[in-house]
PDB file of N, CA and C in Angstrom:
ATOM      1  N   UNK A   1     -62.868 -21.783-117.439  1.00  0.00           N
ATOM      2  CA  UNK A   1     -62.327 -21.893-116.096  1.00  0.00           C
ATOM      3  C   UNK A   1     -62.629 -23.262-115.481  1.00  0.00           C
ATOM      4  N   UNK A   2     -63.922 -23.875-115.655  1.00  0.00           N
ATOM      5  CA  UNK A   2     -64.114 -25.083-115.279  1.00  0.00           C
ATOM      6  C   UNK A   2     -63.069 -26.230-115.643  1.00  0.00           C
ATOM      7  N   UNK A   3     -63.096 -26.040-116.872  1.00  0.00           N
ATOM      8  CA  UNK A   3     -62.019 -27.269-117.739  1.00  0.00           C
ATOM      9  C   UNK A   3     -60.490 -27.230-116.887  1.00  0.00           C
ATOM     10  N   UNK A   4     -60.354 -25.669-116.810  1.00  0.00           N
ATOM     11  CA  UNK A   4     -58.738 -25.704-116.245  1.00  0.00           C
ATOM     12  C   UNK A   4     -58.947 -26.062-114.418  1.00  0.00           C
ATOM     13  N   UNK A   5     -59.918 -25.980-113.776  1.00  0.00           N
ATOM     14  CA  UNK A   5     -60.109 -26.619-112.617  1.00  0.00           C
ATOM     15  C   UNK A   5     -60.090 -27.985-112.887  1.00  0.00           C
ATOM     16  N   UNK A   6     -60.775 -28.451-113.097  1.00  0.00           N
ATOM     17  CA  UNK A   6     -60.983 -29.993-113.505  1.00  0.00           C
ATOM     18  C   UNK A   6     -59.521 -30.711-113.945  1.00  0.00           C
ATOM     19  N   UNK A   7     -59.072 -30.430-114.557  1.00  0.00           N
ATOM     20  CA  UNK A   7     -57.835 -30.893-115.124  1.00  0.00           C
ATOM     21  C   UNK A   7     -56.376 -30.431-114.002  1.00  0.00           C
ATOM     22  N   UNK A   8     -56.106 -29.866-113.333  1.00  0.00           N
ATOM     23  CA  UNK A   8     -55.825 -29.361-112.087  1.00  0.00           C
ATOM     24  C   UNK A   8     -56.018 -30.289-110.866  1.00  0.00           C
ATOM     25  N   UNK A   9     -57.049 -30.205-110.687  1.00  0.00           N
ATOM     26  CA  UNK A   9     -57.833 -31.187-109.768  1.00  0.00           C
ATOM     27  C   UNK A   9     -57.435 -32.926-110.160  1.00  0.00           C
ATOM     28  N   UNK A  10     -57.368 -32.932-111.287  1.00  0.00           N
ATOM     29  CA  UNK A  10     -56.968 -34.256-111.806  1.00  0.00           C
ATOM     30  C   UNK A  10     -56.000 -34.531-111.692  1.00  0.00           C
ATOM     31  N   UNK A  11     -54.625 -34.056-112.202  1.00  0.00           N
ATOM     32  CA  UNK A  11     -53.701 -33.914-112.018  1.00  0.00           C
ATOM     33  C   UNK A  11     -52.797 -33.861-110.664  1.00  0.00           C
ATOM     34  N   UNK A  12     -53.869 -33.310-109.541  1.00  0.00           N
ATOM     35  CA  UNK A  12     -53.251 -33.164-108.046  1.00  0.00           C
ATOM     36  C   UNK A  12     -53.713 -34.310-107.611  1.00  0.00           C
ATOM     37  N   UNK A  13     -54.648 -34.966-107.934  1.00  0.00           N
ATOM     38  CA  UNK A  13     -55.638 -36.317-107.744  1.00  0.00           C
ATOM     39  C   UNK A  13     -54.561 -37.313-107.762  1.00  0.00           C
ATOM     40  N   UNK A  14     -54.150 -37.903-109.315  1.00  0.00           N
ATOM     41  CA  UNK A  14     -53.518 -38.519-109.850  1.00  0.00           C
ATOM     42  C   UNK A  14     -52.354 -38.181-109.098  1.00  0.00           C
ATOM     43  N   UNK A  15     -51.533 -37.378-108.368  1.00  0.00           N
ATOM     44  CA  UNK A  15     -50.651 -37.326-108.365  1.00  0.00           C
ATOM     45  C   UNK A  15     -49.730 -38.114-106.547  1.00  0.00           C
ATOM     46  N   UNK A  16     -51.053 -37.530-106.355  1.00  0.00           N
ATOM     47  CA  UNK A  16     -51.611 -38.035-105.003  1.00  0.00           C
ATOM     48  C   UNK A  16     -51.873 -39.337-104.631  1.00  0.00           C
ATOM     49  N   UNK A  17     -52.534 -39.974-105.596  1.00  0.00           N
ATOM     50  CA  UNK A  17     -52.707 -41.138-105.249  1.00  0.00           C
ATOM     51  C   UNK A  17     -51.104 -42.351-105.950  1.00  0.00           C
ATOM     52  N   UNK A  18     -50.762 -41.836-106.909  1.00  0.00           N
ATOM     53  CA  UNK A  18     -49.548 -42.146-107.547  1.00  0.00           C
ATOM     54  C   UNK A  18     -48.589 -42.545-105.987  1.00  0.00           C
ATOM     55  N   UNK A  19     -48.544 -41.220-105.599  1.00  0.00           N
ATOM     56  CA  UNK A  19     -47.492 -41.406-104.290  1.00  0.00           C
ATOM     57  C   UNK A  19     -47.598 -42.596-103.657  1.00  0.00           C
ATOM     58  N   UNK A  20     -49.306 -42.730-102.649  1.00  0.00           N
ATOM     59  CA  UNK A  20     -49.428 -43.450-102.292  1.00  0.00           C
ATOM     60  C   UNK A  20     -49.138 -45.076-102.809  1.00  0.00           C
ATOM     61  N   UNK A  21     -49.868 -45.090-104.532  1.00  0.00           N
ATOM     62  CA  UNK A  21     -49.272 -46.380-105.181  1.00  0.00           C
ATOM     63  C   UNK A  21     -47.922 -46.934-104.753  1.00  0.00           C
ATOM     64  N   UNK A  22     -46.957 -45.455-105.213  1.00  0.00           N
ATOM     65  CA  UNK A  22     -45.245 -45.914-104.868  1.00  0.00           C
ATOM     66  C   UNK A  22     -44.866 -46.525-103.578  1.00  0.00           C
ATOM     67  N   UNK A  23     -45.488 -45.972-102.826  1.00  0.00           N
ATOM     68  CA  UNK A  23     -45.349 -46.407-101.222  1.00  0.00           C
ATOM     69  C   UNK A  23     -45.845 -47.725-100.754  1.00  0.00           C
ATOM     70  N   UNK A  24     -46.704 -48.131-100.949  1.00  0.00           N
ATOM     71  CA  UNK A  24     -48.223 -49.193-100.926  1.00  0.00           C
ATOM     72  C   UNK A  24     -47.429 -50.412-102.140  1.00  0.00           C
ATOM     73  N   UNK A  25     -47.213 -50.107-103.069  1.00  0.00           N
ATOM     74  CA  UNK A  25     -47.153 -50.937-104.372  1.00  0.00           C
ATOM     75  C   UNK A  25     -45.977 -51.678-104.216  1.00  0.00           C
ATOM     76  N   UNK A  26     -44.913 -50.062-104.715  1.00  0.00           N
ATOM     77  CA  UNK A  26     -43.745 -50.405-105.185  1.00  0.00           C
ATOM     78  C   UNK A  26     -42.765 -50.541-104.200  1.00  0.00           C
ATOM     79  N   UNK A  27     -43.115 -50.486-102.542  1.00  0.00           N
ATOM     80  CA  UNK A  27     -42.195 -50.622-101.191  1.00  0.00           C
ATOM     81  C   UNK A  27     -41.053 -49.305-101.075  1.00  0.00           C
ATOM     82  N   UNK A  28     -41.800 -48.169-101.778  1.00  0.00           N
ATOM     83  CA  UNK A  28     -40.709 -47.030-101.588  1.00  0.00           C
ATOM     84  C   UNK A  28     -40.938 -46.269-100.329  1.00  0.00           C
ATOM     85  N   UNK A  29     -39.993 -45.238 -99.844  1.00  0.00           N
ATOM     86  CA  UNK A  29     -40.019 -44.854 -98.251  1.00  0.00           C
ATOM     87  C   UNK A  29     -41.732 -44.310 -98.251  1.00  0.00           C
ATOM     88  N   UNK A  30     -42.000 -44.388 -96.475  1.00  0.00           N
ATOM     89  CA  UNK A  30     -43.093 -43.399 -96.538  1.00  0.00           C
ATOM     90  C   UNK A  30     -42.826 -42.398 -96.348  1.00  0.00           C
ATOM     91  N   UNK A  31     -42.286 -41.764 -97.053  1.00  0.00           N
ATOM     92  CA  UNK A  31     -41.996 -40.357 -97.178  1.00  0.00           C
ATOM     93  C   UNK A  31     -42.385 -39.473 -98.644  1.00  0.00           C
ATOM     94  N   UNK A  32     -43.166 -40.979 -99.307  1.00  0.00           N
ATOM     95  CA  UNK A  32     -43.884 -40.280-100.481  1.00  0.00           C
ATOM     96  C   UNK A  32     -45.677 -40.071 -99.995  1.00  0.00           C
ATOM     97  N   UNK A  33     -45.711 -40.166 -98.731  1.00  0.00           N
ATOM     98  CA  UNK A  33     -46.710 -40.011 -98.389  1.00  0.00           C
ATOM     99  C   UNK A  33     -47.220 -38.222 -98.208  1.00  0.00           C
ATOM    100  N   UNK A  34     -45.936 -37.533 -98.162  1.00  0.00           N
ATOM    101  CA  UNK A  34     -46.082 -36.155 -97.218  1.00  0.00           C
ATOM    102  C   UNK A  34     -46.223 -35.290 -98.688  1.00  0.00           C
ATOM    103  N   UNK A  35     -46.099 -35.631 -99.657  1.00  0.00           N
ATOM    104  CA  UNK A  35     -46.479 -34.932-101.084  1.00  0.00           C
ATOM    105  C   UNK A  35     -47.797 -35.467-101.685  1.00  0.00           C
ATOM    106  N   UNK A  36     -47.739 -36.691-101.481  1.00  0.00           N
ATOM    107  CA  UNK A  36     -49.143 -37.232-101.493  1.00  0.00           C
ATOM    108  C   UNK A  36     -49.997 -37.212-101.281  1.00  0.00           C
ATOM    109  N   UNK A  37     -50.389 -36.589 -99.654  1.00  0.00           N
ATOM    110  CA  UNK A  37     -51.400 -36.168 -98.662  1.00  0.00           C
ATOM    111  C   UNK A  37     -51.811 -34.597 -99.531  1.00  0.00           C
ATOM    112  N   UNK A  38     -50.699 -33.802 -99.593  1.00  0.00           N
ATOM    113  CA  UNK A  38     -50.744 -32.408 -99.957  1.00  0.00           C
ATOM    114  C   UNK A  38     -51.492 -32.350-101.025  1.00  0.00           C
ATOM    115  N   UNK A  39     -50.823 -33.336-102.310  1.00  0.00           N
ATOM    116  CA  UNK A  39     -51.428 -32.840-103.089  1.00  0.00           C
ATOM    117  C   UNK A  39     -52.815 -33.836-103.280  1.00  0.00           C
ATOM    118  N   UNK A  40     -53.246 -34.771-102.275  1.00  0.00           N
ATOM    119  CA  UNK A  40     -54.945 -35.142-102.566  1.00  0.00           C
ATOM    120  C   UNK A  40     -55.761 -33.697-101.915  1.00  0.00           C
ATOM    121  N   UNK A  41     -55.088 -32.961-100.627  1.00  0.00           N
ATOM    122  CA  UNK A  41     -55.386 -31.763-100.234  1.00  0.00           C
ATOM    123  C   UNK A  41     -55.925 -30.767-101.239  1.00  0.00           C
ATOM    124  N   UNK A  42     -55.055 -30.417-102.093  1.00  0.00           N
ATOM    125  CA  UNK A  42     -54.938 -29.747-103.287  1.00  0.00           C
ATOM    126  C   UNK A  42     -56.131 -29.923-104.204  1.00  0.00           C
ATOM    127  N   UNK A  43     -55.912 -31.004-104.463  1.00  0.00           N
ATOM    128  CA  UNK A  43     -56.948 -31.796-105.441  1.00  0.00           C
ATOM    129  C   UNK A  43     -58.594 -31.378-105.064  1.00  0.00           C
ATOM    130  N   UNK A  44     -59.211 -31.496-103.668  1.00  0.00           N
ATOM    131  CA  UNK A  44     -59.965 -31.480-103.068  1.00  0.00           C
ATOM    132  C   UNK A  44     -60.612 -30.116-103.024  1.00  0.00           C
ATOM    133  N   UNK A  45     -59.748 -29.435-102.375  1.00  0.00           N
ATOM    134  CA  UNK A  45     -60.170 -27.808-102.569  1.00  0.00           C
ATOM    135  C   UNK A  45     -60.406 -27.125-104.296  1.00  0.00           C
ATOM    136  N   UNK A  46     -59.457 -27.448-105.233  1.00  0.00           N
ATOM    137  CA  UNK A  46     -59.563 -27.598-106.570  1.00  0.00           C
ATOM    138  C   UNK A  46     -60.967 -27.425-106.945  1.00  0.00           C
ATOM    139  N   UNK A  47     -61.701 -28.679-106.316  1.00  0.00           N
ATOM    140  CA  UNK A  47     -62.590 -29.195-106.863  1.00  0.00           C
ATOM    141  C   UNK A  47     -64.372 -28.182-106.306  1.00  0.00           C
ATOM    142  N   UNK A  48     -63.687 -27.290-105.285  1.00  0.00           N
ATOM    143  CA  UNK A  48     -64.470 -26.620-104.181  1.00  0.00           C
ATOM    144  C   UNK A  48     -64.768 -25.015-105.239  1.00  0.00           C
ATOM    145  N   UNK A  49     -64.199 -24.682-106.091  1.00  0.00           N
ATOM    146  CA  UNK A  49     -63.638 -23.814-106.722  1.00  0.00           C
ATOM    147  C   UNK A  49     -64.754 -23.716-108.041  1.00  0.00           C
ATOM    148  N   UNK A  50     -65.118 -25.148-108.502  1.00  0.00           N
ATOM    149  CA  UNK A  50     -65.513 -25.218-109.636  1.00  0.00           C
ATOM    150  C   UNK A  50     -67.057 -24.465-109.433  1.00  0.00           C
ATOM    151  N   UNK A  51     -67.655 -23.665-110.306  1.00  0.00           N
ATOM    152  CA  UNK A  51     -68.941 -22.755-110.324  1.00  0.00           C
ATOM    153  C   UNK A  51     -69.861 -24.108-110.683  1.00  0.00           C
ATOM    154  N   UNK A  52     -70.449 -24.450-109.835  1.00  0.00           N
ATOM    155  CA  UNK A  52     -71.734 -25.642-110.236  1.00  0.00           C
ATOM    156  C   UNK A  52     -72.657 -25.479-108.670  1.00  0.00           C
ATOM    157  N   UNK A  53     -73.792 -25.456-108.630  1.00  0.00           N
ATOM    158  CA  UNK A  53     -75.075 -25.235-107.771  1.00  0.00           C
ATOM    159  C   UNK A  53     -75.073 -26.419-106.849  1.00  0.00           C
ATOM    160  N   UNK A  54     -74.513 -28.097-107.529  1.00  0.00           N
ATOM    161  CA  UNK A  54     -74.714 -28.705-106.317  1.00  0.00           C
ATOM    162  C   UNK A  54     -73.181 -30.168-106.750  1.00  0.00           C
ATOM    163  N   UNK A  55     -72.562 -29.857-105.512  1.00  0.00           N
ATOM    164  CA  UNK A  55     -71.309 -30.849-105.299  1.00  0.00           C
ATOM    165  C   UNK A  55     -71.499 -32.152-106.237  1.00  0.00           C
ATOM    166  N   UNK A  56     -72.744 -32.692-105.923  1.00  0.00           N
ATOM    167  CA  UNK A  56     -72.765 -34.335-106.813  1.00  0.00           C
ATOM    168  C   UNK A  56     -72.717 -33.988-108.235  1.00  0.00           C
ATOM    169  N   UNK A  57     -73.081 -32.568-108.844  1.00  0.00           N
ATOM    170  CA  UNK A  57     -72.884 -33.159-110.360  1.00  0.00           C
ATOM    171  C   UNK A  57     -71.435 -32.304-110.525  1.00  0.00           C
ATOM    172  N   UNK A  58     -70.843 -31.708-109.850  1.00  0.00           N
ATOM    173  CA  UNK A  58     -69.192 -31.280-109.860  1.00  0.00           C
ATOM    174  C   UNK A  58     -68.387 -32.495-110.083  1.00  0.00           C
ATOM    175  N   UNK A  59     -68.877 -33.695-108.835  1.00  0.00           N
ATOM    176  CA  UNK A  59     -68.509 -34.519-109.147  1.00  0.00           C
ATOM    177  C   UNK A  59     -68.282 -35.385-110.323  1.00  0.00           C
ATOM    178  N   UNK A  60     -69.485 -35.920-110.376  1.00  0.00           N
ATOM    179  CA  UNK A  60     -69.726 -36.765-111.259  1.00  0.00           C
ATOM    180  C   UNK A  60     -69.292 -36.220-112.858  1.00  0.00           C
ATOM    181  N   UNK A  61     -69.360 -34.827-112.765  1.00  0.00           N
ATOM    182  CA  UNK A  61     -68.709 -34.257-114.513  1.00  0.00           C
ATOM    183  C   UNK A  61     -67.022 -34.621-114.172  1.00  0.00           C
ATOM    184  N   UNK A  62     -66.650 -34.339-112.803  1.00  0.00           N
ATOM    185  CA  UNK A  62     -65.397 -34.514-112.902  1.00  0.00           C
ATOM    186  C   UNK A  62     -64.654 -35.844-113.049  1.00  0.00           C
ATOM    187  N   UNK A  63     -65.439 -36.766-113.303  1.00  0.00           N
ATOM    188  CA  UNK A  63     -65.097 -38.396-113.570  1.00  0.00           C
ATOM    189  C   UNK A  63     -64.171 -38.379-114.824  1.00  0.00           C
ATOM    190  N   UNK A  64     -64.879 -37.592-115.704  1.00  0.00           N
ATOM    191  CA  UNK A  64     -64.450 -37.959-116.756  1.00  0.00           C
ATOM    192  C   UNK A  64     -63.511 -37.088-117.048  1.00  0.00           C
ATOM    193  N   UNK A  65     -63.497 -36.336-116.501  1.00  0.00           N
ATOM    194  CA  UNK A  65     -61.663 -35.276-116.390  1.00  0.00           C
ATOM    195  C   UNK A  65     -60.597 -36.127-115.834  1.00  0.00           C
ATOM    196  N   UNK A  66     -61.195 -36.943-115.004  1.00  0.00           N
ATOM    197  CA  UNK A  66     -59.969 -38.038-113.946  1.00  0.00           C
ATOM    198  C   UNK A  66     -60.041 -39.166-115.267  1.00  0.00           C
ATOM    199  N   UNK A  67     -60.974 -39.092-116.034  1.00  0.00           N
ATOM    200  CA  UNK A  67     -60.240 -40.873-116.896  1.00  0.00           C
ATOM    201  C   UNK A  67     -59.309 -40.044-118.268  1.00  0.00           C
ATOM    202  N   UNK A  68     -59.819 -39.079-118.608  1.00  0.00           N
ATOM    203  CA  UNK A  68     -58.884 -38.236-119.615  1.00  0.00           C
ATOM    204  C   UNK A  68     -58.130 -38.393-119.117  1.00  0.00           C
ATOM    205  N   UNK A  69     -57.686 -37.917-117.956  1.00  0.00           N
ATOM    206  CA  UNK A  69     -55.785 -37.530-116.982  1.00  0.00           C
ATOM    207  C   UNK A  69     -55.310 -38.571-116.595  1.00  0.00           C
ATOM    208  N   UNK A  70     -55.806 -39.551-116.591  1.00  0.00           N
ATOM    209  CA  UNK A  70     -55.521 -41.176-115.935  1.00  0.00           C
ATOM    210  C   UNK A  70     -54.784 -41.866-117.282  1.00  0.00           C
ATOM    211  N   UNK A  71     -55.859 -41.447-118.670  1.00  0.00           N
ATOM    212  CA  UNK A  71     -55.148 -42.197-119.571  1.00  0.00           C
ATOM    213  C   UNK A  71     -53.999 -41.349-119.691  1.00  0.00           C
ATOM    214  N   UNK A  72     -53.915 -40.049-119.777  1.00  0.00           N
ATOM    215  CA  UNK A  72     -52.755 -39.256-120.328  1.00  0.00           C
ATOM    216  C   UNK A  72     -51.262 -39.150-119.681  1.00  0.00           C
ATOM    217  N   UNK A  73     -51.851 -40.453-117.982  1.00  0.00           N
ATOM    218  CA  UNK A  73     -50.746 -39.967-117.172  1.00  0.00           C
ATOM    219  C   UNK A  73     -50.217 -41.491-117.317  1.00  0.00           C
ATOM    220  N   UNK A  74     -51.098 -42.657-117.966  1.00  0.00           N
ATOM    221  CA  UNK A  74     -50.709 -43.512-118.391  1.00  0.00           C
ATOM    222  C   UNK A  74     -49.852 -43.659-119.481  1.00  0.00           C
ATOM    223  N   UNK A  75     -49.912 -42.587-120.173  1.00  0.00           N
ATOM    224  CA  UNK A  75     -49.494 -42.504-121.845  1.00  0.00           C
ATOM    225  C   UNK A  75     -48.143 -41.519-121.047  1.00  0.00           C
ATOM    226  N   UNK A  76     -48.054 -40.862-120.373  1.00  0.00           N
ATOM    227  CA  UNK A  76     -46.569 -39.836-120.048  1.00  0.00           C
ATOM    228  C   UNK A  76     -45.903 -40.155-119.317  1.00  0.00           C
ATOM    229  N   UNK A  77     -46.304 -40.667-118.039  1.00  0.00           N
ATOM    230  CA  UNK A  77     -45.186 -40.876-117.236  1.00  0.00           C
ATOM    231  C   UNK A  77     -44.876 -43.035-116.770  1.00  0.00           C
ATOM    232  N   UNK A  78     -46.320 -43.079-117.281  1.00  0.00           N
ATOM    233  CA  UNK A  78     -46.019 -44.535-117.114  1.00  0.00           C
ATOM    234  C   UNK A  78     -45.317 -44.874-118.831  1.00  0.00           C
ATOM    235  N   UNK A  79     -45.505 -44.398-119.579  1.00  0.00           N
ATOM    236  CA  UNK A  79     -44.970 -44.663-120.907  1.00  0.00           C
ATOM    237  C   UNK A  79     -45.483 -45.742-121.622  1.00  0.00           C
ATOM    238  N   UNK A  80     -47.113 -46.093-121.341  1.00  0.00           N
ATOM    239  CA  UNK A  80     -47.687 -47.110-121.956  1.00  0.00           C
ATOM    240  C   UNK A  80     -48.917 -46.026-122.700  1.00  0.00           C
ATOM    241  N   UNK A  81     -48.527 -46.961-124.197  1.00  0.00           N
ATOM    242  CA  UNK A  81     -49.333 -45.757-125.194  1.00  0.00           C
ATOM    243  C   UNK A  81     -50.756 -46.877-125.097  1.00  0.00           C
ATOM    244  N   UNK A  82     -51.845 -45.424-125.055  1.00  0.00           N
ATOM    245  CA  UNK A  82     -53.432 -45.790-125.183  1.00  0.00           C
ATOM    246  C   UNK A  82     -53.431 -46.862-126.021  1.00  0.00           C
ATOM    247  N   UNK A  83     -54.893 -47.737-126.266  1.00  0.00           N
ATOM    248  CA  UNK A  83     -55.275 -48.070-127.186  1.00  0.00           C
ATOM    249  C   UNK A  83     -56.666 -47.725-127.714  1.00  0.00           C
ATOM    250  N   UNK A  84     -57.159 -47.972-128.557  1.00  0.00           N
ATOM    251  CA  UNK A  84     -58.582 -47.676-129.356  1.00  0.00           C
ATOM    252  C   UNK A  84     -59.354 -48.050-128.062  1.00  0.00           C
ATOM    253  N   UNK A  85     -59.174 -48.675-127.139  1.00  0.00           N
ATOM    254  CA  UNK A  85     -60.640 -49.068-126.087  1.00  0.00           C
ATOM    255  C   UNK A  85     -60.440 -47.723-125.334  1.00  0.00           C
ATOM    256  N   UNK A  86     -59.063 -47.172-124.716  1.00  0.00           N
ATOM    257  CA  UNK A  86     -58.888 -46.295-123.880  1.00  0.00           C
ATOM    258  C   UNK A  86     -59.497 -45.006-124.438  1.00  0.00           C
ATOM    259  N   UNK A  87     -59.264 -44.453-126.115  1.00  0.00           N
ATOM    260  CA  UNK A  87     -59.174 -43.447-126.355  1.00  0.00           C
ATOM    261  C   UNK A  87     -61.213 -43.336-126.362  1.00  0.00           C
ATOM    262  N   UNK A  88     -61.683 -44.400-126.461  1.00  0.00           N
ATOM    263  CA  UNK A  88     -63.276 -44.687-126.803  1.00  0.00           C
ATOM    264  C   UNK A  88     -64.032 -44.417-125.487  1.00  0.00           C
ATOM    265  N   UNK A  89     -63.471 -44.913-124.554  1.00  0.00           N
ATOM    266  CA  UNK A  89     -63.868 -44.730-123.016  1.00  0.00           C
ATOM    267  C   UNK A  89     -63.794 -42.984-122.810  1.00  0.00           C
ATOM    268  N   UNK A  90     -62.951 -42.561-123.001  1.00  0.00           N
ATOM    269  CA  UNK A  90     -62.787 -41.122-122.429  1.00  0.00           C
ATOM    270  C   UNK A  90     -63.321 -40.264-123.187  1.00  0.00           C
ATOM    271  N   UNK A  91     -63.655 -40.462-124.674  1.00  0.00           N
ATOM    272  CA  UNK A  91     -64.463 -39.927-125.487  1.00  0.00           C
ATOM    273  C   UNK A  91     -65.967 -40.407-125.199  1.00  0.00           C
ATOM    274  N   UNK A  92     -66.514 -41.287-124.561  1.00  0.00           N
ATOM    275  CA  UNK A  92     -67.948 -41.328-124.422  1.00  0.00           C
ATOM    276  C   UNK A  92     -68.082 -40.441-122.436  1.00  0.00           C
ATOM    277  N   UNK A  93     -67.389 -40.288-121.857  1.00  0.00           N
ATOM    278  CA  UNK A  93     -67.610 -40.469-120.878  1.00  0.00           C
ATOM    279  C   UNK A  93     -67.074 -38.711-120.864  1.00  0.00           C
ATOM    280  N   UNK A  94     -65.881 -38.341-121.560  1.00  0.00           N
ATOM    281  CA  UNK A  94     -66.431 -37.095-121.708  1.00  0.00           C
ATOM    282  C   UNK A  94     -67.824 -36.227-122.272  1.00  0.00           C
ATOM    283  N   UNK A  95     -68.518 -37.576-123.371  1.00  0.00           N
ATOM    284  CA  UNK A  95     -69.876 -37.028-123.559  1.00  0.00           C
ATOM    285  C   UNK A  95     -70.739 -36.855-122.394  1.00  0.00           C
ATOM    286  N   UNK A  96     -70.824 -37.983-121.593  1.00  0.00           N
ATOM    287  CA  UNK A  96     -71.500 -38.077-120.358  1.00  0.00           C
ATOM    288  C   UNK A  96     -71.037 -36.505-119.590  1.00  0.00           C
ATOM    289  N   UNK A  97     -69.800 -36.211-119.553  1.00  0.00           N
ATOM    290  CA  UNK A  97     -69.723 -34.902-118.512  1.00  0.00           C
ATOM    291  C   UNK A  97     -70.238 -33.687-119.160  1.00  0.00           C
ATOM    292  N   UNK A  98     -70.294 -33.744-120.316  1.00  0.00           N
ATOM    293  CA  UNK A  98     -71.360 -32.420-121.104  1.00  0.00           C
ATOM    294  C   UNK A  98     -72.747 -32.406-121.085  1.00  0.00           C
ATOM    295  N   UNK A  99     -73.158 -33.486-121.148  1.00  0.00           N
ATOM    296  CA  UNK A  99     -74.319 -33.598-120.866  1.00  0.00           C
ATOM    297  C   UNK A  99     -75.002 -33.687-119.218  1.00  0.00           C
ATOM    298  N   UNK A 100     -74.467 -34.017-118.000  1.00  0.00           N
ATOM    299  CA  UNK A 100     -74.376 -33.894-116.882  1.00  0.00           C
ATOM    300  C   UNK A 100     -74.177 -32.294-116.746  1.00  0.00           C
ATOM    301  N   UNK A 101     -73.244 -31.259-117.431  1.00  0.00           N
ATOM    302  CA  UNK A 101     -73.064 -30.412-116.865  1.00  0.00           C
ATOM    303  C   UNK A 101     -73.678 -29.120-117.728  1.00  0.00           C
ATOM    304  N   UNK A 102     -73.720 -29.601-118.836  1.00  0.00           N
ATOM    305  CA  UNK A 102     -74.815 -28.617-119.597  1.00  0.00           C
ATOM    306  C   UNK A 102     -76.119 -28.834-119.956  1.00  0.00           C
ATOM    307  N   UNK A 103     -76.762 -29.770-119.168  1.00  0.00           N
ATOM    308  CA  UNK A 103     -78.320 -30.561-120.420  1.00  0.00           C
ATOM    309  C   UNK A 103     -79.055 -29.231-119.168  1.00  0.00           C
ATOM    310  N   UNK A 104     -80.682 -28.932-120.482  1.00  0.00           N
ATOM    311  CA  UNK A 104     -80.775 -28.165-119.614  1.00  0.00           C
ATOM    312  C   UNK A 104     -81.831 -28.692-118.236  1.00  0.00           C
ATOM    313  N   UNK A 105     -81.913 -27.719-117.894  1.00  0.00           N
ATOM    314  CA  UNK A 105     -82.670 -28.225-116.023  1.00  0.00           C
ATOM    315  C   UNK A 105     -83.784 -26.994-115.978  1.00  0.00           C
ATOM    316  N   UNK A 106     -84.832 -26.797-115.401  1.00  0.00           N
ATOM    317  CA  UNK A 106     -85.477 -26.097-114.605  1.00  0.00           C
ATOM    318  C   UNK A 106     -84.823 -25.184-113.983  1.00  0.00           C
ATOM    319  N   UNK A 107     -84.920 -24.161-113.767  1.00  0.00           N
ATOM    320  CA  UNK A 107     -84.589 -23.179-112.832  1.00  0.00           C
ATOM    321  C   UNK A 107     -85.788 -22.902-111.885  1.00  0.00           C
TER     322      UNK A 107
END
């Protein structure tokens, strides 16, 4: 359930801020703002959802769900394929979110 939050959350993230890019970047109406807002909305609560004891390491595991979905949204809708640095980054940094979210702790 975590993974499919996270990736969700990423996805409404990315999608969100995309808008804003189009608007900000590329001089398109602000009217990509009103899907944009919603879905950083989205994104946010998403992230409220995930079962973890304290917000900063929700966070911080969720970094590396946002660079997975960042490259993948680079590789789908921008249509620029990864390279060996991209695919290396999201593979160490997904290590970092397993270990952030499973090493063990004190109870």
């Amino acid at each position: 359930m975590t993974a499919a939050l996270y990736l969700a959350a990423a996805l409404f993230e990315i999608a969100g801020c995309f808008a804003v890019w189009m608007w900000w970047r590329l001089d398109r109406t602000p009217l990509w703002l009103v899907p944009g807002i919603a879905s950083l909305c989205l994104f946010a609560w998403l992230l409220t959802l995930v079962d973890a004891d304290h917000a900063g390491r929700t966070y911080a595991a969720y970094g590396s769900v946002y660079i997975l979905s960042a490259i993948l949204w680079l590789w789908g809708v921008e249509r620029v394929r990864p390279d060996r640095w991209d695919l290396i980054g999201v593979a160490v940094s997904l290590v970092g979110a397993a270990i952030i979210l499973y090493g063990p702790r004190p109870r």
